[in-house]
N, C-alpha and C. Protein backbone atom coordinates (compact mmCIF):
# COMPACT_ATOMS: atom_id res chain seq x y z
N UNK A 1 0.82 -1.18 0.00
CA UNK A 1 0.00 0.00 0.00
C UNK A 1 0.87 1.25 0.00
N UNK A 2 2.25 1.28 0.71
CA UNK A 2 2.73 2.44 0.75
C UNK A 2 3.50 2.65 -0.28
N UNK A 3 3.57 1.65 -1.42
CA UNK A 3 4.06 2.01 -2.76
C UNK A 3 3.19 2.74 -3.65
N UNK A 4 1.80 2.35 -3.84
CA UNK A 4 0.63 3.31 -4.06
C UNK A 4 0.41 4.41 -3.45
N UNK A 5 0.61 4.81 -2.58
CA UNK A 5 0.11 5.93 -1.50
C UNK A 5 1.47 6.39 -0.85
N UNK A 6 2.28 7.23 -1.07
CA UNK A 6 3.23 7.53 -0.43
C UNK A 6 3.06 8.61 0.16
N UNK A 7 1.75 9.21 -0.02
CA UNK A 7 1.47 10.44 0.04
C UNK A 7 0.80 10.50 1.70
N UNK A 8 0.18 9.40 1.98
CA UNK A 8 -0.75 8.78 2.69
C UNK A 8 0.21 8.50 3.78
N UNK A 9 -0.23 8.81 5.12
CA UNK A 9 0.18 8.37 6.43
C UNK A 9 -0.89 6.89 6.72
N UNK A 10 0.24 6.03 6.73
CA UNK A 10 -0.85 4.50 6.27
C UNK A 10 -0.68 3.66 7.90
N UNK A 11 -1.64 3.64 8.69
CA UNK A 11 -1.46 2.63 9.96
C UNK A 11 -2.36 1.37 9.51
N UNK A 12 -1.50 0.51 10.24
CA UNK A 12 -2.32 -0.98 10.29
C UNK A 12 -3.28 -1.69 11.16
N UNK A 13 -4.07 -2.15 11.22
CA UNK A 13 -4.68 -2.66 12.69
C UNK A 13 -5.39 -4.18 12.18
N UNK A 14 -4.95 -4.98 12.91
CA UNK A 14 -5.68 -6.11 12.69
C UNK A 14 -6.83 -6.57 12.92
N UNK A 15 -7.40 -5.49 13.81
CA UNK A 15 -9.17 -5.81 13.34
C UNK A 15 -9.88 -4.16 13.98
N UNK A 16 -11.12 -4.44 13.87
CA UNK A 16 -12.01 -3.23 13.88
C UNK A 16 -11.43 -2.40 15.52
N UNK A 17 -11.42 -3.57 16.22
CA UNK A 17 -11.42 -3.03 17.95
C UNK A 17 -10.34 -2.08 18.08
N UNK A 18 -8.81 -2.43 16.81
CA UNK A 18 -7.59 -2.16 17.51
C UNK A 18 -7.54 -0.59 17.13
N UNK A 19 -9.03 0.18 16.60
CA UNK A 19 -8.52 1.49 15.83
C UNK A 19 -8.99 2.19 17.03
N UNK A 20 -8.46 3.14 17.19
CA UNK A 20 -7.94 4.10 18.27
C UNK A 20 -9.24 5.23 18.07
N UNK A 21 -9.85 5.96 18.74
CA UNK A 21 -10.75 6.92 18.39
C UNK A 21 -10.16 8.42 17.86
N UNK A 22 -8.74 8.39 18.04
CA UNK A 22 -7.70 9.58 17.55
C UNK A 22 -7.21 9.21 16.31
N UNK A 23 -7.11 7.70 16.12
CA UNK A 23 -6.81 7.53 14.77
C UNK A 23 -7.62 7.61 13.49
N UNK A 24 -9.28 7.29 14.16
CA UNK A 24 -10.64 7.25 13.69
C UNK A 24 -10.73 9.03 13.16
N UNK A 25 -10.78 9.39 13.92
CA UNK A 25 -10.67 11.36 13.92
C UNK A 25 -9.74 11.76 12.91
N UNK A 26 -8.37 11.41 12.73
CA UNK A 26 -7.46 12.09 11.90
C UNK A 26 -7.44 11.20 10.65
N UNK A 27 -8.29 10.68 10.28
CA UNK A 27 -8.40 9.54 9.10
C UNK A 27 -9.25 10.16 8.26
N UNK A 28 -9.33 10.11 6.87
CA UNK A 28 -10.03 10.17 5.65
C UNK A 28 -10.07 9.14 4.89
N UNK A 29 -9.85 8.27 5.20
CA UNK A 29 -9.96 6.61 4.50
C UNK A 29 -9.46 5.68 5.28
N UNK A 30 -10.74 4.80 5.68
CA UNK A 30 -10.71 3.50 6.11
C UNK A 30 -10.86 1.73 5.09
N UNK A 31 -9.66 1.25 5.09
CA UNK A 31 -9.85 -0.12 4.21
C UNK A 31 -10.02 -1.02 5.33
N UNK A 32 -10.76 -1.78 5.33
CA UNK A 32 -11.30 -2.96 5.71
C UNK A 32 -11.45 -3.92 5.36
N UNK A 33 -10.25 -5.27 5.45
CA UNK A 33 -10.82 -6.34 4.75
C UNK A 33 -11.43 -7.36 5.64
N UNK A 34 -12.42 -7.44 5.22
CA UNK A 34 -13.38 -8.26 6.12
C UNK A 34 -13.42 -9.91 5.53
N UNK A 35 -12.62 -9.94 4.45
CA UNK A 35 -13.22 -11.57 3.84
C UNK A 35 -12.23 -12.27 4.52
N UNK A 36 -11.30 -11.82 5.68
CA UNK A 36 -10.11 -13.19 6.46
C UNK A 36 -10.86 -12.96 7.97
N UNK A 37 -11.81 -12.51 7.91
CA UNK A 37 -12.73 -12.50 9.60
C UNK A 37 -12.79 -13.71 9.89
N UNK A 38 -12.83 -14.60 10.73
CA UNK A 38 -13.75 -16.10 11.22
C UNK A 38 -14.84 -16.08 11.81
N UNK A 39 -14.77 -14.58 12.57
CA UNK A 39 -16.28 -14.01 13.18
C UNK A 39 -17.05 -14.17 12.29
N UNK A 40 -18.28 -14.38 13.25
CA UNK A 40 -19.44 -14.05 12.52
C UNK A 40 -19.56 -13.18 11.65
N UNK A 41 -20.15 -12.84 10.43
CA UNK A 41 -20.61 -11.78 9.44
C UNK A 41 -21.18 -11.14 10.07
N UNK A 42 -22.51 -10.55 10.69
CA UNK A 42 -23.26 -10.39 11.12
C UNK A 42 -22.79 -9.15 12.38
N UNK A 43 -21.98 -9.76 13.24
CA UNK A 43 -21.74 -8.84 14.83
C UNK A 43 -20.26 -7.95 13.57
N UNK A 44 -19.54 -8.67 12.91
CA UNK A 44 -18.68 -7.59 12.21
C UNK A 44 -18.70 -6.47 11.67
N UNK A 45 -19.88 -6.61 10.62
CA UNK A 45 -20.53 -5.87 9.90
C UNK A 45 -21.56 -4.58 11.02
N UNK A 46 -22.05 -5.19 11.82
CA UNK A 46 -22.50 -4.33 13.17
C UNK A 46 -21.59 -3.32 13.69
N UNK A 47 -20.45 -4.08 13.78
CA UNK A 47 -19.35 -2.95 15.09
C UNK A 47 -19.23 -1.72 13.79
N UNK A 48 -18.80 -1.82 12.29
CA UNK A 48 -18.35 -1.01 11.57
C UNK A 48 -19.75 -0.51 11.22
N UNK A 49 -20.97 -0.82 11.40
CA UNK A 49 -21.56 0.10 10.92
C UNK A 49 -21.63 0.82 12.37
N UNK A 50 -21.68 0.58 13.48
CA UNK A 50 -21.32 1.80 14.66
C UNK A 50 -20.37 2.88 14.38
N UNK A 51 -19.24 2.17 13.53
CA UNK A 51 -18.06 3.00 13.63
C UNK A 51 -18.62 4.22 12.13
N UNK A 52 -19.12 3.74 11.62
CA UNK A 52 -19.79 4.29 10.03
C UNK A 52 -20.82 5.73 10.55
N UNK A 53 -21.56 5.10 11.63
CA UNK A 53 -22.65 6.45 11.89
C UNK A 53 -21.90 7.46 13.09
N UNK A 54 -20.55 7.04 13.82
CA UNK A 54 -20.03 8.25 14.26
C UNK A 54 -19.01 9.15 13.55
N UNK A 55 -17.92 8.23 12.04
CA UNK A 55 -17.40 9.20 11.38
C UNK A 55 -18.11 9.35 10.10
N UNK A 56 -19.11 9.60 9.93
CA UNK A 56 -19.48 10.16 8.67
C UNK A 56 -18.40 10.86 7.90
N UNK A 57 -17.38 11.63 8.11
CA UNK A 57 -16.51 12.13 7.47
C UNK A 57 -15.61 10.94 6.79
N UNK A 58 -15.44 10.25 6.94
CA UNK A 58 -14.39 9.04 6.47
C UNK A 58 -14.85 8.43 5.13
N UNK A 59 -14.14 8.21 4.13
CA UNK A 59 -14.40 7.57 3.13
C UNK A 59 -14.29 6.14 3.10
N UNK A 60 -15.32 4.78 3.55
CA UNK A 60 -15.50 3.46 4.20
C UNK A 60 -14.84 2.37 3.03
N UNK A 61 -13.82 1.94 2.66
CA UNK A 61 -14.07 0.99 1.41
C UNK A 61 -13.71 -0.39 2.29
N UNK A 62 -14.66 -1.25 2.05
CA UNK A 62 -14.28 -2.62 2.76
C UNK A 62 -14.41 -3.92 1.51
N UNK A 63 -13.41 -4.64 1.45
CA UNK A 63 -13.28 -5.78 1.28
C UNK A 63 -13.97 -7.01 1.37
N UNK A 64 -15.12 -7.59 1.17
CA UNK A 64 -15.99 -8.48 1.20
C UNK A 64 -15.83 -9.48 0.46
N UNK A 65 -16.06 -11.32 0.59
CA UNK A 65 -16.08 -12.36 0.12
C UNK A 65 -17.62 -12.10 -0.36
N UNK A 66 -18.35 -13.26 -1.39
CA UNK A 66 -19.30 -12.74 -1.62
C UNK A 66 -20.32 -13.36 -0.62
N UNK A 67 -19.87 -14.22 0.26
CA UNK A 67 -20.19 -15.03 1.36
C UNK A 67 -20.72 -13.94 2.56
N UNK A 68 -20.05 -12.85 2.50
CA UNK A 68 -20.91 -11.92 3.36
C UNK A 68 -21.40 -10.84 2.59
N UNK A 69 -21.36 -10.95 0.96
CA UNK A 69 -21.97 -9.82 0.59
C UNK A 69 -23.73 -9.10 1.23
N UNK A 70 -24.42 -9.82 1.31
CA UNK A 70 -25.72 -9.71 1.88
C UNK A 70 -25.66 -8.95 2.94
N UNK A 71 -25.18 -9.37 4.14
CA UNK A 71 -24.97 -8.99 5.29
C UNK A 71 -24.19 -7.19 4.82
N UNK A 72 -23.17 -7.64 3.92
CA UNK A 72 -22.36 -6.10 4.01
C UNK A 72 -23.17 -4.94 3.05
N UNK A 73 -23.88 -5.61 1.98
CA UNK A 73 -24.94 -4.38 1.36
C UNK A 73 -25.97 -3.89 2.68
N UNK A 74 -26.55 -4.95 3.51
CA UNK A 74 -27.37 -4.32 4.51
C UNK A 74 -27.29 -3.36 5.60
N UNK A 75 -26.00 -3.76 6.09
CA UNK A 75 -25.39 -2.69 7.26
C UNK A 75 -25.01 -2.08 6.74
N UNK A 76 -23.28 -2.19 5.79
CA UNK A 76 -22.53 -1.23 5.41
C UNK A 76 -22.88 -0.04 4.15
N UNK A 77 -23.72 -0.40 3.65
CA UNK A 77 -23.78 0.66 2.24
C UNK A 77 -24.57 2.28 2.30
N UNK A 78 -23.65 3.04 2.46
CA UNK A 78 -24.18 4.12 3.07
C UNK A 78 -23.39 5.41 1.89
N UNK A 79 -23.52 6.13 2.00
CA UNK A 79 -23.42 7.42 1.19
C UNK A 79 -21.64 7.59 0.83
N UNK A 80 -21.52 7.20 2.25
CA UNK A 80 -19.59 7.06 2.32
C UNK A 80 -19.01 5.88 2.09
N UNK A 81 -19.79 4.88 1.93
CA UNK A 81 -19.12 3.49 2.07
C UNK A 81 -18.72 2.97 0.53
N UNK A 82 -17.66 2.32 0.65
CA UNK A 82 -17.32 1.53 -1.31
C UNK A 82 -17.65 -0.22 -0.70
N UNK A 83 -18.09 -1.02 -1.25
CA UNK A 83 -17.90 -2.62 -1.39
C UNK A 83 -17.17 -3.01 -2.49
N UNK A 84 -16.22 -3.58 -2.37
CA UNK A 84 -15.61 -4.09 -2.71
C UNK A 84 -14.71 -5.43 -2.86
N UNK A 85 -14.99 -6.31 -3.75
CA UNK A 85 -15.07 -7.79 -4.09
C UNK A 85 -13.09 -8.21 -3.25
N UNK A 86 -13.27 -9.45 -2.39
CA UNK A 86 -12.21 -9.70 -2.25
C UNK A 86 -11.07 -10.54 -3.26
N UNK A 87 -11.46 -10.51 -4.30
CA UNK A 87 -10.75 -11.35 -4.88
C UNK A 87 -10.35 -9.83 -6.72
N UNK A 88 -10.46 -8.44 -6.01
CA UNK A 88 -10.08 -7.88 -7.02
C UNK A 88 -8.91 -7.34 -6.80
N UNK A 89 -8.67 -7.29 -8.62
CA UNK A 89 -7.08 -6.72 -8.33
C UNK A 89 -6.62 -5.74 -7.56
N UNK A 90 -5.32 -5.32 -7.10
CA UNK A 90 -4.96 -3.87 -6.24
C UNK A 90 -5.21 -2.83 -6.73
N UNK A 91 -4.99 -3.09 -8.42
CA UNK A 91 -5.38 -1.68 -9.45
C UNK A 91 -6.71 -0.93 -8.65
N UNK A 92 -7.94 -2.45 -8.86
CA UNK A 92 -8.98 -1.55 -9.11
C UNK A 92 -9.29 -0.85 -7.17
N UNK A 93 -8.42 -1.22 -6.37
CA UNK A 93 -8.42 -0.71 -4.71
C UNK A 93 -7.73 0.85 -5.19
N UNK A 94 -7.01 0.59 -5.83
CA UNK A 94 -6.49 2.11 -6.00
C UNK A 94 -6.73 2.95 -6.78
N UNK A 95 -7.84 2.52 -7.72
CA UNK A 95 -8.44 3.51 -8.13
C UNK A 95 -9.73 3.83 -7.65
N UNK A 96 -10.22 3.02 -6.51
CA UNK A 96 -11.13 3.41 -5.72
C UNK A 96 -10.63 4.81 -4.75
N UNK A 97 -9.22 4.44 -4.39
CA UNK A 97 -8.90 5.23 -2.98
C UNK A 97 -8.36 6.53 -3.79
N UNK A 98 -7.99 6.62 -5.18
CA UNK A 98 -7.57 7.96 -5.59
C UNK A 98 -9.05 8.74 -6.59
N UNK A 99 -10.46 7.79 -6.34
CA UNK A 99 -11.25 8.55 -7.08
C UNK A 99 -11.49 8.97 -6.41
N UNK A 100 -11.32 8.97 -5.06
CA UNK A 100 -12.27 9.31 -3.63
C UNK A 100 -13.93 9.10 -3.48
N UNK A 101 -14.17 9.47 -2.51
CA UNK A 101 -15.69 9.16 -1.87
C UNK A 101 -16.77 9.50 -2.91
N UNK A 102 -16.73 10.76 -3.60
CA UNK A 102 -17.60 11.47 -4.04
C UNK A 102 -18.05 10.88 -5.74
N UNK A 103 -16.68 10.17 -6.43
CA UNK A 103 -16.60 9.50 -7.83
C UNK A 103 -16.64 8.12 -7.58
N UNK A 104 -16.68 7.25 -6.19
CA UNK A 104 -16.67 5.94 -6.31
C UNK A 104 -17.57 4.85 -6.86
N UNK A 105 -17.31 3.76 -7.59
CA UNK A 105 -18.19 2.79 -7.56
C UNK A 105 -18.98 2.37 -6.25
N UNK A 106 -20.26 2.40 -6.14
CA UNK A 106 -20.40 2.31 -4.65
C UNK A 106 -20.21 0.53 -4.24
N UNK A 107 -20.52 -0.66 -5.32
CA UNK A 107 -20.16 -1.65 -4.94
C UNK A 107 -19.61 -2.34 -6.24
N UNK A 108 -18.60 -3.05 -5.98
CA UNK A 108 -17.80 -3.86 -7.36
C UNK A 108 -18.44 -4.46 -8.09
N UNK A 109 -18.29 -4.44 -9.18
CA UNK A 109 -19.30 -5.34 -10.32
C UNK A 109 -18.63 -6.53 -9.82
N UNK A 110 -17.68 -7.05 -9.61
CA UNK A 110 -17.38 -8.53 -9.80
C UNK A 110 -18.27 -9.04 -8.39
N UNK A 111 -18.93 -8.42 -7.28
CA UNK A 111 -20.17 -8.89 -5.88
C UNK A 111 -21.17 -8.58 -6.94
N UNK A 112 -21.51 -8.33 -7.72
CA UNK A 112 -22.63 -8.22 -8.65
C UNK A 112 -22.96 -9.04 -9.49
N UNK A 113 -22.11 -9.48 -9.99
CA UNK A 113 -22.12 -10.32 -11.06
C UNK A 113 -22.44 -12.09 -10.53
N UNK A 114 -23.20 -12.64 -11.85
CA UNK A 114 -23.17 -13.60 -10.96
C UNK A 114 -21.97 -14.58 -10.60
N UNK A 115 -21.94 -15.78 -9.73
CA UNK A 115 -20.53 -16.54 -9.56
C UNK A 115 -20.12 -17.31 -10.68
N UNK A 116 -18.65 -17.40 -10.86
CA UNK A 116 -18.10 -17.86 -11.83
C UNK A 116 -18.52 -19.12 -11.89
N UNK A 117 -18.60 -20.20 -12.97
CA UNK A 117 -18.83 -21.61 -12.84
C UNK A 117 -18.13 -22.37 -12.13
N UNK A 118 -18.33 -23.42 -11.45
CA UNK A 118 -17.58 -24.07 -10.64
C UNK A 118 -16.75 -25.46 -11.21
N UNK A 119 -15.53 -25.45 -11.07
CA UNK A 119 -14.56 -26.68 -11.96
C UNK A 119 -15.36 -27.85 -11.74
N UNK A 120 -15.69 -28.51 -13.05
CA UNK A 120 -16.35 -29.74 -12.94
C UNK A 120 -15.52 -30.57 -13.23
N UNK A 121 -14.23 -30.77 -13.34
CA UNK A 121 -12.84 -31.75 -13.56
C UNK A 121 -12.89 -32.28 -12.68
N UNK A 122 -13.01 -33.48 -12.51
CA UNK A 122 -13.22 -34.30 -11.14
C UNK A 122 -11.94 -34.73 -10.95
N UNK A 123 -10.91 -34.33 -11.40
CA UNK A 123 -9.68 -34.53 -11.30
C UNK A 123 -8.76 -33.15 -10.31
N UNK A 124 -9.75 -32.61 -10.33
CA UNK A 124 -8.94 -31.27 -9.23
C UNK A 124 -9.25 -31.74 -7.56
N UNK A 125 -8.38 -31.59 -7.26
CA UNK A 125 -8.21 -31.57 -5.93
C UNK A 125 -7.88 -30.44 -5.25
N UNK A 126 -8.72 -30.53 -3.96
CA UNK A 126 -8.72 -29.04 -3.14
C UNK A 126 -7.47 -29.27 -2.38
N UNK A 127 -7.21 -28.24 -2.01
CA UNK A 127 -6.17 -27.54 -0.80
C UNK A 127 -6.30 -27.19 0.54
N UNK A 128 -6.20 -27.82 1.23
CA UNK A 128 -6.45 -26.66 2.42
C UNK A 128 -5.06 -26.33 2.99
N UNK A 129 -5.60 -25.15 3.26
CA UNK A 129 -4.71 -24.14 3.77
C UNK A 129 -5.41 -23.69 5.28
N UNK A 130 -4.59 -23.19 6.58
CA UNK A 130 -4.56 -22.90 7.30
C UNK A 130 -5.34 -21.48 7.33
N UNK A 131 -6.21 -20.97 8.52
CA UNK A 131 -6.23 -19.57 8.31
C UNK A 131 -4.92 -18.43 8.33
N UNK A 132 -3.85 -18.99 9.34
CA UNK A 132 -2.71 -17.88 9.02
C UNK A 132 -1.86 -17.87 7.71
N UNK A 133 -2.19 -19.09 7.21
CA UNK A 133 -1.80 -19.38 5.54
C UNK A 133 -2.57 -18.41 4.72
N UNK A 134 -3.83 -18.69 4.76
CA UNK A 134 -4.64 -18.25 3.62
C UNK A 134 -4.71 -16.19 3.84
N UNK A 135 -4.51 -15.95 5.28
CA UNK A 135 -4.14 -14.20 5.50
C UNK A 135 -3.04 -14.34 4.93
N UNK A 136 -2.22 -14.60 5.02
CA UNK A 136 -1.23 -14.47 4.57
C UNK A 136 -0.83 -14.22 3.03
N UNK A 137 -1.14 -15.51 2.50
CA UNK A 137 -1.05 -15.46 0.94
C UNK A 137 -1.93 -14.39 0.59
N UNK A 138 -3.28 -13.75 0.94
CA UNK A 138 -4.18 -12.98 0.98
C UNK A 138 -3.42 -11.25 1.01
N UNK A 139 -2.79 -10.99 2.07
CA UNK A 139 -1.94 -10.04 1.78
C UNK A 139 -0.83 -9.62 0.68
N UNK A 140 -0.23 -10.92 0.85
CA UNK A 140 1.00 -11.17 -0.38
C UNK A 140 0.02 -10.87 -1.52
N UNK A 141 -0.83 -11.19 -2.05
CA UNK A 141 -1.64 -11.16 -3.52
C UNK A 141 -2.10 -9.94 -3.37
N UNK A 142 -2.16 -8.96 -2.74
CA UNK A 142 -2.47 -7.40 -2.49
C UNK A 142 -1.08 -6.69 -2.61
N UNK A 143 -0.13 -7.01 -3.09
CA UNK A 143 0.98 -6.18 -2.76
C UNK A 143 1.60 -5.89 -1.56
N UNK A 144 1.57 -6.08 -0.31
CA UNK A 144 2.06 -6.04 0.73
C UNK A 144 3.27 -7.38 0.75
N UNK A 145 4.10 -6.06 1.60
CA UNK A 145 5.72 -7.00 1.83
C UNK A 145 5.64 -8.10 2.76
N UNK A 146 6.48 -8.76 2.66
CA UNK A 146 6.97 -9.97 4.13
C UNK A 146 6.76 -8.75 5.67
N UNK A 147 7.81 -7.84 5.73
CA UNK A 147 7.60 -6.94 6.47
C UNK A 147 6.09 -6.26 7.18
N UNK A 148 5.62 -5.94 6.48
CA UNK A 148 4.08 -5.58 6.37
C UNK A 148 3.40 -5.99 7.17
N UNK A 149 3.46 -7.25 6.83
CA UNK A 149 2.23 -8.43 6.63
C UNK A 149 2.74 -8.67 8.58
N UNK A 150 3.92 -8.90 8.64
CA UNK A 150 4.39 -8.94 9.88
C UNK A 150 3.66 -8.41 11.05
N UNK A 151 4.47 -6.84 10.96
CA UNK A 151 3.93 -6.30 11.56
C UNK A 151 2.22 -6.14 11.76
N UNK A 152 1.20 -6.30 10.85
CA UNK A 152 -0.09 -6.21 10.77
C UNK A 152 -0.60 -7.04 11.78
N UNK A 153 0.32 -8.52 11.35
CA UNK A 153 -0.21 -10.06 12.44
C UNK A 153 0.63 -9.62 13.66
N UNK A 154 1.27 -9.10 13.81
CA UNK A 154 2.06 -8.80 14.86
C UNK A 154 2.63 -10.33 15.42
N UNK A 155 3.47 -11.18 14.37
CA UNK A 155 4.12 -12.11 14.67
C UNK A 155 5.79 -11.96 14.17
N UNK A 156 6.56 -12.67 13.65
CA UNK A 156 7.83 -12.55 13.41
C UNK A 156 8.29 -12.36 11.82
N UNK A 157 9.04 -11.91 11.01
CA UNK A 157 9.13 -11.95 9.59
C UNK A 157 9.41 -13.49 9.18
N UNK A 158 10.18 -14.01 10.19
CA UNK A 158 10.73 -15.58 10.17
C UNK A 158 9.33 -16.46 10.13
N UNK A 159 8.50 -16.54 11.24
CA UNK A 159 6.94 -16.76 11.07
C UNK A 159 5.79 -16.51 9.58
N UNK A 160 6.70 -15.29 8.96
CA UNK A 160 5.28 -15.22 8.55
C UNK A 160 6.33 -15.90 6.97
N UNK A 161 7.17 -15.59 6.77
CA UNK A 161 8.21 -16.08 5.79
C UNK A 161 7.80 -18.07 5.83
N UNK A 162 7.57 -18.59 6.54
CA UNK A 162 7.27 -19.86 6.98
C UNK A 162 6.29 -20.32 6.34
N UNK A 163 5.14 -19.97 7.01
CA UNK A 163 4.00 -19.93 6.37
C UNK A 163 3.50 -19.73 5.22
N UNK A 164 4.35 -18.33 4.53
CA UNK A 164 4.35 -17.86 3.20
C UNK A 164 4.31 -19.75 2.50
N UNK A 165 5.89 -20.40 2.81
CA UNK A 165 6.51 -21.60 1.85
C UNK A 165 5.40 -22.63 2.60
N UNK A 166 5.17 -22.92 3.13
CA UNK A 166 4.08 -23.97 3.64
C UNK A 166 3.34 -23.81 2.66
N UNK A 167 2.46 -22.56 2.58
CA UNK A 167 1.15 -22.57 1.77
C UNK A 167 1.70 -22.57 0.59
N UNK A 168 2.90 -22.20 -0.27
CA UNK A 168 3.06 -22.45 -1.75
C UNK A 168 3.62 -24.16 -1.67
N UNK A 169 3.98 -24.30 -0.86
CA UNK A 169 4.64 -25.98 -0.92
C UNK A 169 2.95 -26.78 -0.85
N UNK A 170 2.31 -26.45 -0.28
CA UNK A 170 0.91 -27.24 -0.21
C UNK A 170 0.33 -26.90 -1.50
N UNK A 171 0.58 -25.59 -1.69
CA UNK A 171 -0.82 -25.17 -3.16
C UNK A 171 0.39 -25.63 -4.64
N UNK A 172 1.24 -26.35 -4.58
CA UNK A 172 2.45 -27.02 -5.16
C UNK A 172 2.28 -28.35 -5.43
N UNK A 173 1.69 -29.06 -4.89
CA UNK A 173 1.19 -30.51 -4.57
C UNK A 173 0.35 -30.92 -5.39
């Protein structure tokens, strides 16, 4: 993100609770990715729309699987808010965050559209991946560094460097 935005004083927080009400105040754009939650949809989408009706000033863009799209058109979609598909490129995040509030798509065509077909090759085999795997690779596919990603989970670069090769050694297989 801070290769896009250099302009931008960029803090991290790993979930809704950890934002500060001084940081909430001196902010003009909040990203939210909500599609690596394990919480419920439902109480998530709740706390940020609390946080939505005290800064009205903030420009809201959150990150959604289409698994909580429902839930996030109902609470979150408000005058300030963007939706936005978790599985889109960084391009189209940054041309959300440099059209600003006032020119935005208010929700991504790709949560609109209907779902892609599902592989009927009965020869594919799934993967599983861990949840600190799948944040992980999840960040990495957003442009964010080893470093970054670190600090965000607030675990070790060695840790998250680990995990990184786990999940390509598994999605390798």
């Amino acid at each position: 993100m801070r290769t896009h935005f250099p302009e931008y004083e960029i803090i991290s927080s790993a979930s809704a609770e950890d934002l500060t009400l001084l940081q909430l105040r001196r902010s003009g754009l909040v990203i939210a990715d909500l599609a690596g939650e394990s919480e419920d949809p439902r109480s998530v989408c709740e706390h940020y729309y609390s946080l939505i009706s005290q800064y009205r000033e903030i420009h809201w863009v959150f990150m959604v699987s289409r698994s909580w799209y429902s839930q996030a058109v109902e609470l979150l979609m408000c005058p300030t808010a963007t939706l936005l598909s978790d599985v889109e490129p960084i391009e189209n995040l940054v041309k959300t965050v440099r059209s600003g509030n006032t020119h935005a798509e208010r929700i991504s065509a790709m949560l609109t559209s209907p779902a892609m077909n599902e592989t009927h090759d009965f020869s594919y085999r799934s993967v599983i991946l861990t949840l600190s795997e799948r944040k992980v690779l999840r960040l990495l596919g957003k442009g964010w560094g080893i470093n970054q990603i670190a600090s965000l989970l607030k675990k070790s670069n060695k840790t998250i460097s680990a995990q990184k090769n786990s999940a390509m050694r598994r999605l390798a297989r």
